[in-house]
PDB file of N, CA and C in Angstrom:
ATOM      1  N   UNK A   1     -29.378  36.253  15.337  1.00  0.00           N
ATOM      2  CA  UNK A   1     -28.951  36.135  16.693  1.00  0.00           C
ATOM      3  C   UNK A   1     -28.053  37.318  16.979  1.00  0.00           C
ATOM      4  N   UNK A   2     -28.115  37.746  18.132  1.00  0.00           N
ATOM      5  CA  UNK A   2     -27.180  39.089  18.155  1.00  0.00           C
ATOM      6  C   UNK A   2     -26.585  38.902  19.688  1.00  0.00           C
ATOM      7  N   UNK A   3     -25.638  39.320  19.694  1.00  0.00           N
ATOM      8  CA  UNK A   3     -24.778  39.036  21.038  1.00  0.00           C
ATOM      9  C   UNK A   3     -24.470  40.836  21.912  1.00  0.00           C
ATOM     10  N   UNK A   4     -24.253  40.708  23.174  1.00  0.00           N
ATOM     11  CA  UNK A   4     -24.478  42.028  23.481  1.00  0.00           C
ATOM     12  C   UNK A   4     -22.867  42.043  24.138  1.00  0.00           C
ATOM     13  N   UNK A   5     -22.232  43.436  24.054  1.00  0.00           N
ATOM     14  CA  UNK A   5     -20.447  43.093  24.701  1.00  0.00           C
ATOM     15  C   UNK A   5     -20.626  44.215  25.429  1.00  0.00           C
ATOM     16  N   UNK A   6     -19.727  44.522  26.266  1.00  0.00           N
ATOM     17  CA  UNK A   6     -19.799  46.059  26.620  1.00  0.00           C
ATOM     18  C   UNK A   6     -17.976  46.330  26.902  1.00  0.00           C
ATOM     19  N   UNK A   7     -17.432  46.924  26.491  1.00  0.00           N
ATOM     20  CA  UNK A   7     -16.146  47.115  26.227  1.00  0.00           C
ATOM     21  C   UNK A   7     -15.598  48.280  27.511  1.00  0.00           C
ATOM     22  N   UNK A   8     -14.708  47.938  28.002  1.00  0.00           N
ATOM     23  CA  UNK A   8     -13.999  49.257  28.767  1.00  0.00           C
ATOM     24  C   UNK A   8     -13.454  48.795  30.029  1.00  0.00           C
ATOM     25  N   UNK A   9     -12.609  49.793  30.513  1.00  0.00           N
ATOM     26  CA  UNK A   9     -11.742  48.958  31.656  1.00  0.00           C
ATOM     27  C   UNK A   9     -12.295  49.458  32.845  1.00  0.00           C
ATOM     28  N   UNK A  10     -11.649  48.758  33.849  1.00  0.00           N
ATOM     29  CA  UNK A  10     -12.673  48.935  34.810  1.00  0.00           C
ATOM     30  C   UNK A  10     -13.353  49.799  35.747  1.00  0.00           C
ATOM     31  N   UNK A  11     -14.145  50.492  35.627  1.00  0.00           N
ATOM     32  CA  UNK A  11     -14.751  51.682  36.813  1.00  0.00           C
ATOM     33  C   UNK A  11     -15.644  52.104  35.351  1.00  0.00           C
ATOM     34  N   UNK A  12     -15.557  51.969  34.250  1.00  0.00           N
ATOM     35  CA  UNK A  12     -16.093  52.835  33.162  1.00  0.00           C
ATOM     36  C   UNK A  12     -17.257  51.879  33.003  1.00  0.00           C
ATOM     37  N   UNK A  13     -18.584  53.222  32.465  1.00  0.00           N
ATOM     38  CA  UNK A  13     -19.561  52.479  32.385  1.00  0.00           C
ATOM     39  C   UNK A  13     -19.942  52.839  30.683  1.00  0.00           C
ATOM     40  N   UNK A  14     -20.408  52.049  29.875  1.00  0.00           N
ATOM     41  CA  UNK A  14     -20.465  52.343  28.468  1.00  0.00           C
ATOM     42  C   UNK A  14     -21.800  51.518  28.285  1.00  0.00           C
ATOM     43  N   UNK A  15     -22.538  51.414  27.350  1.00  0.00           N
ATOM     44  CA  UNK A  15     -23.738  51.204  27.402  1.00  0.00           C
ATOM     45  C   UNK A  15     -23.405  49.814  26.004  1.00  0.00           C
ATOM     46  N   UNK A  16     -24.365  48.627  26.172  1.00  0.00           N
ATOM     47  CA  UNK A  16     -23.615  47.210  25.660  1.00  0.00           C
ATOM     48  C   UNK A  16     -24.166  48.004  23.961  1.00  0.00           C
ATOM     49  N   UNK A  17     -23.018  47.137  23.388  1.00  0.00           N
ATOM     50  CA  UNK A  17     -23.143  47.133  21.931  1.00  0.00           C
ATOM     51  C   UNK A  17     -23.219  45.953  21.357  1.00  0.00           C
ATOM     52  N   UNK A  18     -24.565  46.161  20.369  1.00  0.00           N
ATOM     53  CA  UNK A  18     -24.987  45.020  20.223  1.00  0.00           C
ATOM     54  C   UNK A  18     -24.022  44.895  18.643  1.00  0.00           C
ATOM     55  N   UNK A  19     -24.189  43.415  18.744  1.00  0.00           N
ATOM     56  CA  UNK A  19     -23.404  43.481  17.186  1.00  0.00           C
ATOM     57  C   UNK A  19     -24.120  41.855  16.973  1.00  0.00           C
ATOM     58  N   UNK A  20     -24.260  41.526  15.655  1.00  0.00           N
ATOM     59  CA  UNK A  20     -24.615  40.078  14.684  1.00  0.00           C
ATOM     60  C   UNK A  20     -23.725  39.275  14.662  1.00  0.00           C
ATOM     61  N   UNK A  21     -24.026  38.650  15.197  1.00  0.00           N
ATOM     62  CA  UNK A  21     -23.178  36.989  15.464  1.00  0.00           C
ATOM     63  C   UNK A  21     -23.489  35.899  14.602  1.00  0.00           C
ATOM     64  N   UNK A  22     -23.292  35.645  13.658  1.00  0.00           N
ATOM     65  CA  UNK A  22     -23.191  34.497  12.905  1.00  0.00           C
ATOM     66  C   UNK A  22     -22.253  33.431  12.980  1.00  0.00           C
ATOM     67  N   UNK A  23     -22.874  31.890  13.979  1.00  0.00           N
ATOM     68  CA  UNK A  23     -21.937  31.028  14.511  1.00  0.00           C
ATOM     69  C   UNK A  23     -21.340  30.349  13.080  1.00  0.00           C
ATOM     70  N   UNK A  24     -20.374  30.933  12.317  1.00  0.00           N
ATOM     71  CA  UNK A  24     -20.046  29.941  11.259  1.00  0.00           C
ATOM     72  C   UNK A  24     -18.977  29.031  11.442  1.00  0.00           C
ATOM     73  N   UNK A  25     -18.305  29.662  12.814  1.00  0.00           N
ATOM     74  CA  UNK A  25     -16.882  28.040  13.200  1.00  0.00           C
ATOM     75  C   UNK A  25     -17.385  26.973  13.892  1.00  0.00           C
ATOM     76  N   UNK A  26     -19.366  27.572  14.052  1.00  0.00           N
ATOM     77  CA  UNK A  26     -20.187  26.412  14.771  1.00  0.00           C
ATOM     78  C   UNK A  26     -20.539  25.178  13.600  1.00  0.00           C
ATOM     79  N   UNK A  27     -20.807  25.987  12.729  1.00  0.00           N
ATOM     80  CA  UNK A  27     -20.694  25.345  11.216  1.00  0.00           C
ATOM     81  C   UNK A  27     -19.728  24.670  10.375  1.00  0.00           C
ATOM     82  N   UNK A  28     -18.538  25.069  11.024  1.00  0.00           N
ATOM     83  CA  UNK A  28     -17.121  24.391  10.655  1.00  0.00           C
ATOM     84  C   UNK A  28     -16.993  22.920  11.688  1.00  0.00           C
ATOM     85  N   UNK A  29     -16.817  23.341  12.708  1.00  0.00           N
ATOM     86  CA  UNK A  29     -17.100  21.824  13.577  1.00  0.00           C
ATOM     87  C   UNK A  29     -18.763  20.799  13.167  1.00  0.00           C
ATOM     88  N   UNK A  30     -19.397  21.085  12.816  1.00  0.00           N
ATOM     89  CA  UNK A  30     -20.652  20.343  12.171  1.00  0.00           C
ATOM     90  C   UNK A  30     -19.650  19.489  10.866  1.00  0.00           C
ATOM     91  N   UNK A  31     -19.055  20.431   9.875  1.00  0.00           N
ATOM     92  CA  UNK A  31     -18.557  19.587   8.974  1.00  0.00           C
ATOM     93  C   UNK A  31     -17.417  18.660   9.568  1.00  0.00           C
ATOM     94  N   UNK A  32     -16.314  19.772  10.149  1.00  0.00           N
ATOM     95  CA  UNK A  32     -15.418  18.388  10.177  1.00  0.00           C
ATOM     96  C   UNK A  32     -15.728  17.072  10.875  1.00  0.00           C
ATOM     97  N   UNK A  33     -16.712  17.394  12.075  1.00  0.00           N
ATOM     98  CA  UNK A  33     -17.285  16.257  12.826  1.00  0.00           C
ATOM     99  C   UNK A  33     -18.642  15.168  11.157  1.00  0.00           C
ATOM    100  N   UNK A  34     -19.172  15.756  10.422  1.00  0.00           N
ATOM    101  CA  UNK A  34     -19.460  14.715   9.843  1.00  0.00           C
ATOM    102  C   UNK A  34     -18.433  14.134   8.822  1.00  0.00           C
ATOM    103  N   UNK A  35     -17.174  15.399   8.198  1.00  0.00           N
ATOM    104  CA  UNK A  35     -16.475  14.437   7.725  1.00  0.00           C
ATOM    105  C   UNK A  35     -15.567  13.629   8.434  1.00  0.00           C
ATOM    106  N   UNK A  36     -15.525  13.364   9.620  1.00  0.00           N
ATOM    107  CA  UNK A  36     -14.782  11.992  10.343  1.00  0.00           C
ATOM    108  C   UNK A  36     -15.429  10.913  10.457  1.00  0.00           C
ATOM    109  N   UNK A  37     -16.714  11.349  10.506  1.00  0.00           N
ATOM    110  CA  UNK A  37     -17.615  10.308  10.296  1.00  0.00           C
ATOM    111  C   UNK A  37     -18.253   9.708   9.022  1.00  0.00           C
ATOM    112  N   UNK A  38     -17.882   9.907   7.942  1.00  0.00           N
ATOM    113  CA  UNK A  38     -18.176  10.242   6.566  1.00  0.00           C
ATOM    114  C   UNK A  38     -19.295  10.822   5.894  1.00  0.00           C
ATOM    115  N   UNK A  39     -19.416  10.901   4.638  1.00  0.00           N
ATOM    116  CA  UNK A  39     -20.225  11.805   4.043  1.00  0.00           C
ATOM    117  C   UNK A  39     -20.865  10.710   2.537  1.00  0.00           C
ATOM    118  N   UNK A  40     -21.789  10.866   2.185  1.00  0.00           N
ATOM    119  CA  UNK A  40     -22.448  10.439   0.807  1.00  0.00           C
ATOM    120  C   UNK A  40     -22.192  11.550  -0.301  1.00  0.00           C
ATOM    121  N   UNK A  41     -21.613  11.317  -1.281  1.00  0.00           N
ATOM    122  CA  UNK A  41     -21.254  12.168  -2.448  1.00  0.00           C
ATOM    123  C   UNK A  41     -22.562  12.170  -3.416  1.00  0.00           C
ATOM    124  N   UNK A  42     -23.107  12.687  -4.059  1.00  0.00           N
ATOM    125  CA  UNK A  42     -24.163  12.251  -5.301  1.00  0.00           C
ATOM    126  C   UNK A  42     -24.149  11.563  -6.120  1.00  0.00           C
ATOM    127  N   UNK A  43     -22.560  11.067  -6.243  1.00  0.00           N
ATOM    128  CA  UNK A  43     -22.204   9.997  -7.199  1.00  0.00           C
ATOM    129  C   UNK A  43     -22.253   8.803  -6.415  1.00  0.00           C
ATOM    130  N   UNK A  44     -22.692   8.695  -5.098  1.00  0.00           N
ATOM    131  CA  UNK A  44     -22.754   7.309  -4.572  1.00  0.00           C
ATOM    132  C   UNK A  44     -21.765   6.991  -3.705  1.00  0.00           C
ATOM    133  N   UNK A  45     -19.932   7.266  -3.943  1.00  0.00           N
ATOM    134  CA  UNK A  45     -19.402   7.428  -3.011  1.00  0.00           C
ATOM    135  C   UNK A  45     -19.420   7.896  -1.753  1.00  0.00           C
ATOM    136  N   UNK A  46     -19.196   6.802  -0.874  1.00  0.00           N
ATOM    137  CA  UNK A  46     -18.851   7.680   0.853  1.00  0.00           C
ATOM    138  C   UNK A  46     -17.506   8.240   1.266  1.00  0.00           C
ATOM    139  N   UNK A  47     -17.283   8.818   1.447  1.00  0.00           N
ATOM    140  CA  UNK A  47     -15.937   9.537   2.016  1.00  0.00           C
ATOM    141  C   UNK A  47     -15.542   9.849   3.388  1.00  0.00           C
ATOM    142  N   UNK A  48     -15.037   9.904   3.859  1.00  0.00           N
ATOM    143  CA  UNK A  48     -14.435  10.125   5.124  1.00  0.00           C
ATOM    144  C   UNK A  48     -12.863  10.789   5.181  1.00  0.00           C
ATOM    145  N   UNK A  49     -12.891  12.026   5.919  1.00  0.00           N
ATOM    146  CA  UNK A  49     -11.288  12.724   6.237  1.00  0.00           C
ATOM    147  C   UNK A  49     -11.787  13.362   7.317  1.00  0.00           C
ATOM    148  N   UNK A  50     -10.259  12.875   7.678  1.00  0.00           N
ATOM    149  CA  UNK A  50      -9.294  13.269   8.974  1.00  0.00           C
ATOM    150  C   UNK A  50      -8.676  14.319   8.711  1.00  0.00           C
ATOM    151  N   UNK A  51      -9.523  15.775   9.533  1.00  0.00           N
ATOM    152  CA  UNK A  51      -8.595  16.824   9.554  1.00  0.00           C
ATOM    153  C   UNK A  51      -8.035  17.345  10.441  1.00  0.00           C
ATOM    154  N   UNK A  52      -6.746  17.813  10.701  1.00  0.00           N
ATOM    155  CA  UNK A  52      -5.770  17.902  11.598  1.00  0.00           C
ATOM    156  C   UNK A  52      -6.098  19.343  12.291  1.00  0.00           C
ATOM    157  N   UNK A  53      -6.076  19.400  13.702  1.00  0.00           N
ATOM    158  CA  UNK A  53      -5.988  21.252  14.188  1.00  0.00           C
ATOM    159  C   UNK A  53      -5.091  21.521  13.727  1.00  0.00           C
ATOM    160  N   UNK A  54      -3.751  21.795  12.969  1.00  0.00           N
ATOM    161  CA  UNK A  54      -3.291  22.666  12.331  1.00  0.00           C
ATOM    162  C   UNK A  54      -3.369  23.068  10.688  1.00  0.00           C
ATOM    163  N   UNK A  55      -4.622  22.462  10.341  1.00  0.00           N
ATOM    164  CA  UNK A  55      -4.990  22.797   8.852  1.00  0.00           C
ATOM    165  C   UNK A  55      -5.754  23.947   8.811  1.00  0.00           C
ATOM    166  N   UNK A  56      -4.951  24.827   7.386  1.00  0.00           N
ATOM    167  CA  UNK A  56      -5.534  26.300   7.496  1.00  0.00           C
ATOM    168  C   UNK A  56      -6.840  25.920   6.806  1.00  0.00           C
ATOM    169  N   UNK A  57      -7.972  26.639   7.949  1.00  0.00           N
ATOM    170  CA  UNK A  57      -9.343  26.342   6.952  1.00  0.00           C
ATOM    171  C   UNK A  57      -9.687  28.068   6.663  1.00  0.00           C
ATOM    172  N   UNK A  58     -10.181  27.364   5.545  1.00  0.00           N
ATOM    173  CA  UNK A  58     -11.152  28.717   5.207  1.00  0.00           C
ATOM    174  C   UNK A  58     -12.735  28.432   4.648  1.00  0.00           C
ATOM    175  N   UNK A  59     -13.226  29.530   5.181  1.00  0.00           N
ATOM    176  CA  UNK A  59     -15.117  29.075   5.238  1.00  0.00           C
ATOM    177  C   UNK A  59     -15.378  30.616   4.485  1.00  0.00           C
ATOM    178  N   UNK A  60     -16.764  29.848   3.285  1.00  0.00           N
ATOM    179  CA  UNK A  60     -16.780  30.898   2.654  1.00  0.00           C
ATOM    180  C   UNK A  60     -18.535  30.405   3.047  1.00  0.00           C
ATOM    181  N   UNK A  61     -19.124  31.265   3.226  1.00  0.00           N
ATOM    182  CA  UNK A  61     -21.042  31.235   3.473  1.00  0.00           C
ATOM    183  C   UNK A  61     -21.524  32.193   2.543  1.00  0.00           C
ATOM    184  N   UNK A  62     -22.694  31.089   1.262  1.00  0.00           N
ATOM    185  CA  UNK A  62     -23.008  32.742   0.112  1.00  0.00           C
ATOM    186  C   UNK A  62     -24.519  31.775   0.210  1.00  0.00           C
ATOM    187  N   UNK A  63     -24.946  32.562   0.619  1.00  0.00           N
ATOM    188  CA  UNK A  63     -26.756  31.836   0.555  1.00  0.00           C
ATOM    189  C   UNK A  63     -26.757  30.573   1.385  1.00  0.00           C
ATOM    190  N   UNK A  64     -27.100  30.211   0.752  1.00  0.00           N
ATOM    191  CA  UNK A  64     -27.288  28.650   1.552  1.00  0.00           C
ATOM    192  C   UNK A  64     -26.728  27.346   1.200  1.00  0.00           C
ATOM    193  N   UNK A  65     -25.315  28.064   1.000  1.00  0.00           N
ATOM    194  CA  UNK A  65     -24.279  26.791   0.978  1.00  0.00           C
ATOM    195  C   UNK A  65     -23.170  27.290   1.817  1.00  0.00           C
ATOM    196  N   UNK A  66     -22.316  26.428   2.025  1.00  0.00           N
ATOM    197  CA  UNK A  66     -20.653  26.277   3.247  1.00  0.00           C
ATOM    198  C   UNK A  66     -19.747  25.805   2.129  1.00  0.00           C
ATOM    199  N   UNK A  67     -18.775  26.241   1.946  1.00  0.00           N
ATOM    200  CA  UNK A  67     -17.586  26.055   1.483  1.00  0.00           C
ATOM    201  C   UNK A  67     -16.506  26.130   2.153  1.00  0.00           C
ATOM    202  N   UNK A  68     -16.258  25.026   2.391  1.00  0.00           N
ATOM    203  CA  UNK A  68     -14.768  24.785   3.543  1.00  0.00           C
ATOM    204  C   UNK A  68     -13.541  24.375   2.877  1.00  0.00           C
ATOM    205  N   UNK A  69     -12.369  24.903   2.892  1.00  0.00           N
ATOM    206  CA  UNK A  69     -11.336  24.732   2.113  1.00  0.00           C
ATOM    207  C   UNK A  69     -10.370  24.240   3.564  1.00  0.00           C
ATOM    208  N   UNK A  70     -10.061  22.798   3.571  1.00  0.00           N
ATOM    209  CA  UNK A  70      -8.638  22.724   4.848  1.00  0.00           C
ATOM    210  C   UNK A  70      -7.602  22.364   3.780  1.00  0.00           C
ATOM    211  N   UNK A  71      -6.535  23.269   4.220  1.00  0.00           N
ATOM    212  CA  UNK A  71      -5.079  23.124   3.706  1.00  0.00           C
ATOM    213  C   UNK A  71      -3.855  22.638   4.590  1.00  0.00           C
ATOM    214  N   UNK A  72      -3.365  21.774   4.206  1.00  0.00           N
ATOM    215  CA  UNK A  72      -2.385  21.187   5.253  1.00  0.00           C
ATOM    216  C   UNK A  72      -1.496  20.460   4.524  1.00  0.00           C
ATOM    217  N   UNK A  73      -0.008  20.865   4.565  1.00  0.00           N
ATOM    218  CA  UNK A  73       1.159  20.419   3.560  1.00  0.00           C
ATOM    219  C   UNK A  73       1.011  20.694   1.992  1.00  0.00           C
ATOM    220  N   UNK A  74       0.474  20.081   1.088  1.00  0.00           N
ATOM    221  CA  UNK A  74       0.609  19.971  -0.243  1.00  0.00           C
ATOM    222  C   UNK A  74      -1.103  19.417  -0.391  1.00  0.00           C
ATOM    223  N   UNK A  75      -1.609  19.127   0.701  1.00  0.00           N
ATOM    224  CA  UNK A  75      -3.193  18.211   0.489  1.00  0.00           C
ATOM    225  C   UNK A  75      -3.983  19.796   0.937  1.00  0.00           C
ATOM    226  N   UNK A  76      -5.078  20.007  -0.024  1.00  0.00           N
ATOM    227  CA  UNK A  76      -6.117  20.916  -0.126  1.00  0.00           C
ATOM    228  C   UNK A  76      -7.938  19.876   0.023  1.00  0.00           C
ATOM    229  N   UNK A  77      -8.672  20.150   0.901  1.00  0.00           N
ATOM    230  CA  UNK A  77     -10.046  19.401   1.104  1.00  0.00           C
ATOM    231  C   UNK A  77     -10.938  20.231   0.815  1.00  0.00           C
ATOM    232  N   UNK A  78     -11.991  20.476  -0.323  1.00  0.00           N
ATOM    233  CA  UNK A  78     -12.841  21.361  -0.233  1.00  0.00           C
ATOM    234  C   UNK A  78     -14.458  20.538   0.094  1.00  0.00           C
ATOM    235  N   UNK A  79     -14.786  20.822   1.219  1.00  0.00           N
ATOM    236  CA  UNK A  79     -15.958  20.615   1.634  1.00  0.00           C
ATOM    237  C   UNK A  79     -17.015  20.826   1.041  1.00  0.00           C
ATOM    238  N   UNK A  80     -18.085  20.784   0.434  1.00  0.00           N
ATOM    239  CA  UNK A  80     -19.162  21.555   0.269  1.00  0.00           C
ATOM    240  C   UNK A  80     -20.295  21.354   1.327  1.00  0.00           C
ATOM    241  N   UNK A  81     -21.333  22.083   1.698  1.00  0.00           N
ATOM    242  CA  UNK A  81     -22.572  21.686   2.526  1.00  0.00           C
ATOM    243  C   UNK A  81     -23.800  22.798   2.196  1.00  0.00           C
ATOM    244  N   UNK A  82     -24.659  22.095   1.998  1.00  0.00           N
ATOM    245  CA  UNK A  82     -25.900  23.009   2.117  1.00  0.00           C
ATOM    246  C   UNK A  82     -26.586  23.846   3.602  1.00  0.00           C
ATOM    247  N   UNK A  83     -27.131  24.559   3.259  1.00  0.00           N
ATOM    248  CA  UNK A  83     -27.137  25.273   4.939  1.00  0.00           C
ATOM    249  C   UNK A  83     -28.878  25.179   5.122  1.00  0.00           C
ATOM    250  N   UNK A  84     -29.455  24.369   6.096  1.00  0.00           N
ATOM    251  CA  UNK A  84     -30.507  24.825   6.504  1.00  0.00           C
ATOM    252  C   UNK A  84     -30.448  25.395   7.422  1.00  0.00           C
ATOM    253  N   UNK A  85     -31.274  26.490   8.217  1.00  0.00           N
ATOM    254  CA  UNK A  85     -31.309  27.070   9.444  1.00  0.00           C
ATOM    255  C   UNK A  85     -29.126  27.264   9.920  1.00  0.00           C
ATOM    256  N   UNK A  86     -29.621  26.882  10.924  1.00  0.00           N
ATOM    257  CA  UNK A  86     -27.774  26.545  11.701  1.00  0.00           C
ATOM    258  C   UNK A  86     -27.422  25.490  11.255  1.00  0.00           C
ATOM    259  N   UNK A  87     -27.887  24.425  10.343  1.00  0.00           N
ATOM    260  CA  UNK A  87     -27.090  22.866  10.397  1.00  0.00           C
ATOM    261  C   UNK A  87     -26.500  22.918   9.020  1.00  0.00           C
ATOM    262  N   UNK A  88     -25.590  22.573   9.061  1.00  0.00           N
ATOM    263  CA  UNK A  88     -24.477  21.913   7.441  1.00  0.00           C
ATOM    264  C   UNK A  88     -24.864  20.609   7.352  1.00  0.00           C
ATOM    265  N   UNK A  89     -25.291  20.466   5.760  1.00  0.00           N
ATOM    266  CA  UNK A  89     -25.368  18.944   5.727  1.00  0.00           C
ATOM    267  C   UNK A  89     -23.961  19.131   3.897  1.00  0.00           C
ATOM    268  N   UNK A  90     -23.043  18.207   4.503  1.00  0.00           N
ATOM    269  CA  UNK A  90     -22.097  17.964   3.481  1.00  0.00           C
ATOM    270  C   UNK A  90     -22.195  17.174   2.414  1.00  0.00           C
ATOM    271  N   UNK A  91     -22.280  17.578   1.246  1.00  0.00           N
ATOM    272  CA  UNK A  91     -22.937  16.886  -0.164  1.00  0.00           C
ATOM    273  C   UNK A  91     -21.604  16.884  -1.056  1.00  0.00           C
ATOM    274  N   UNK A  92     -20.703  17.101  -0.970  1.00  0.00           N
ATOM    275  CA  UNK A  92     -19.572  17.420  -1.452  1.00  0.00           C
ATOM    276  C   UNK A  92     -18.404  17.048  -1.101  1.00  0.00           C
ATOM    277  N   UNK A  93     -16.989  16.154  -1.273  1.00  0.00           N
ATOM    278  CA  UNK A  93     -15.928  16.456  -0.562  1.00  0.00           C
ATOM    279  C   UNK A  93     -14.742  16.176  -1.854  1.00  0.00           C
ATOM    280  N   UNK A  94     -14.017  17.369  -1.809  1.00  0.00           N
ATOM    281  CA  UNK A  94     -12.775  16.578  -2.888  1.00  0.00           C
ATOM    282  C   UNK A  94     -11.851  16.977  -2.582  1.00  0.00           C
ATOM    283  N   UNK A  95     -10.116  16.131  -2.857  1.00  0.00           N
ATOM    284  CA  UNK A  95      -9.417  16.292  -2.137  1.00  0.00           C
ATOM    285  C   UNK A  95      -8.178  16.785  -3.685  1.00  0.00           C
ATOM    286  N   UNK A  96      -7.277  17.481  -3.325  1.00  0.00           N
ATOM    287  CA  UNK A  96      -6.444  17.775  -4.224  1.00  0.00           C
ATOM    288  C   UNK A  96      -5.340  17.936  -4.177  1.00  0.00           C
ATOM    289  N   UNK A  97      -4.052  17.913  -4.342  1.00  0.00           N
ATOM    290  CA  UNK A  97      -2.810  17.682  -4.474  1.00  0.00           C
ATOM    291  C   UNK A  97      -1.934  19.182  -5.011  1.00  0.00           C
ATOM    292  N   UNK A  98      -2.139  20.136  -3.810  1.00  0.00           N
ATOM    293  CA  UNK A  98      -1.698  21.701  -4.205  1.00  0.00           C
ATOM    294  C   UNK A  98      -0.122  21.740  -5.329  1.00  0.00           C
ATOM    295  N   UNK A  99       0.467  20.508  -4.821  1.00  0.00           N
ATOM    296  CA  UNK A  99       2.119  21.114  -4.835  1.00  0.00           C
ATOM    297  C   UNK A  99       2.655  20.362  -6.166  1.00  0.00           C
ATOM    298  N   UNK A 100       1.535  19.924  -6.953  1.00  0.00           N
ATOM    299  CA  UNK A 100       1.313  19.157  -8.260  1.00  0.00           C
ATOM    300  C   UNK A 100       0.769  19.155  -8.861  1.00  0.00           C
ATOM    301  N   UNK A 101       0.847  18.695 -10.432  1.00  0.00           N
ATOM    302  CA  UNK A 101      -0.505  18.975 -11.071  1.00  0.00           C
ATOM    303  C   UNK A 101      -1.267  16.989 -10.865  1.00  0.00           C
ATOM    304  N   UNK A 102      -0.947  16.351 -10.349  1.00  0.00           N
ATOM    305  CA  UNK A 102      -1.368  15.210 -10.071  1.00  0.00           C
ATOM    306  C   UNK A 102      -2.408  15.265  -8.493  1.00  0.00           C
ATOM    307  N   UNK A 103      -3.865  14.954  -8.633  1.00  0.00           N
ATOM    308  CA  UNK A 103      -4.693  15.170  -7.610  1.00  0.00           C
ATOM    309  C   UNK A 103      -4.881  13.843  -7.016  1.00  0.00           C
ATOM    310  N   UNK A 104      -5.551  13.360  -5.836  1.00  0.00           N
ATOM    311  CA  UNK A 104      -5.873  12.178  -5.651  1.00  0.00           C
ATOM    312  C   UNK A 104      -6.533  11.459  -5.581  1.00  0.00           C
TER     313      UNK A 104
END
């Protein structure tokens, strides 16, 4: 998908530059919206978390998986999801206890 911008102030004419758009914070709301709704682990567990707008996330995309890390206080969530096309499906969720060596 490629998005077209054209940059410059106004009266100037510059010709659009295209640049590659990869929606991956479209991919971040896919997860956190299924993890509020919960998720199936492979071990059989369902899970469900509540993540806050001020948790630092970080999204890592390497082939065709999502790795979502939300950090917020001393609690770390690492997401996992497989990527078909545009959709995350979350196969993964574990939660960990940064500010200790005790996890939860």
């Amino acid at each position: 998908m490629s998005l077209e911008k054209t940059a410059g102030s106004a009266g100037a004419s510059h010709p659009p530059v295209k640049t590659m758009f990869f929606p991956i914070w479209k991919l971040e709301e896919q997860v956190r919206e299924q993890l509020r709704r919960g998720v199936k682990t492979p071990g059989g567990a369902e899970v469900a978390v509540a993540v806050g707008s001020s948790a630092f996330s970080y999204i890592k995309k390497y082939d065709n998986e999502l790795i979502i890390k939300y950090v917020e206080g001393c609690v770390a969530i690492t997401a996992t999801a497989k990527l078909i096309g545009e959709e995350a499906k979350v196969y993964n969720v574990d939660v960990h206890n940064i500010c200790s060596k005790v996890d939860l």
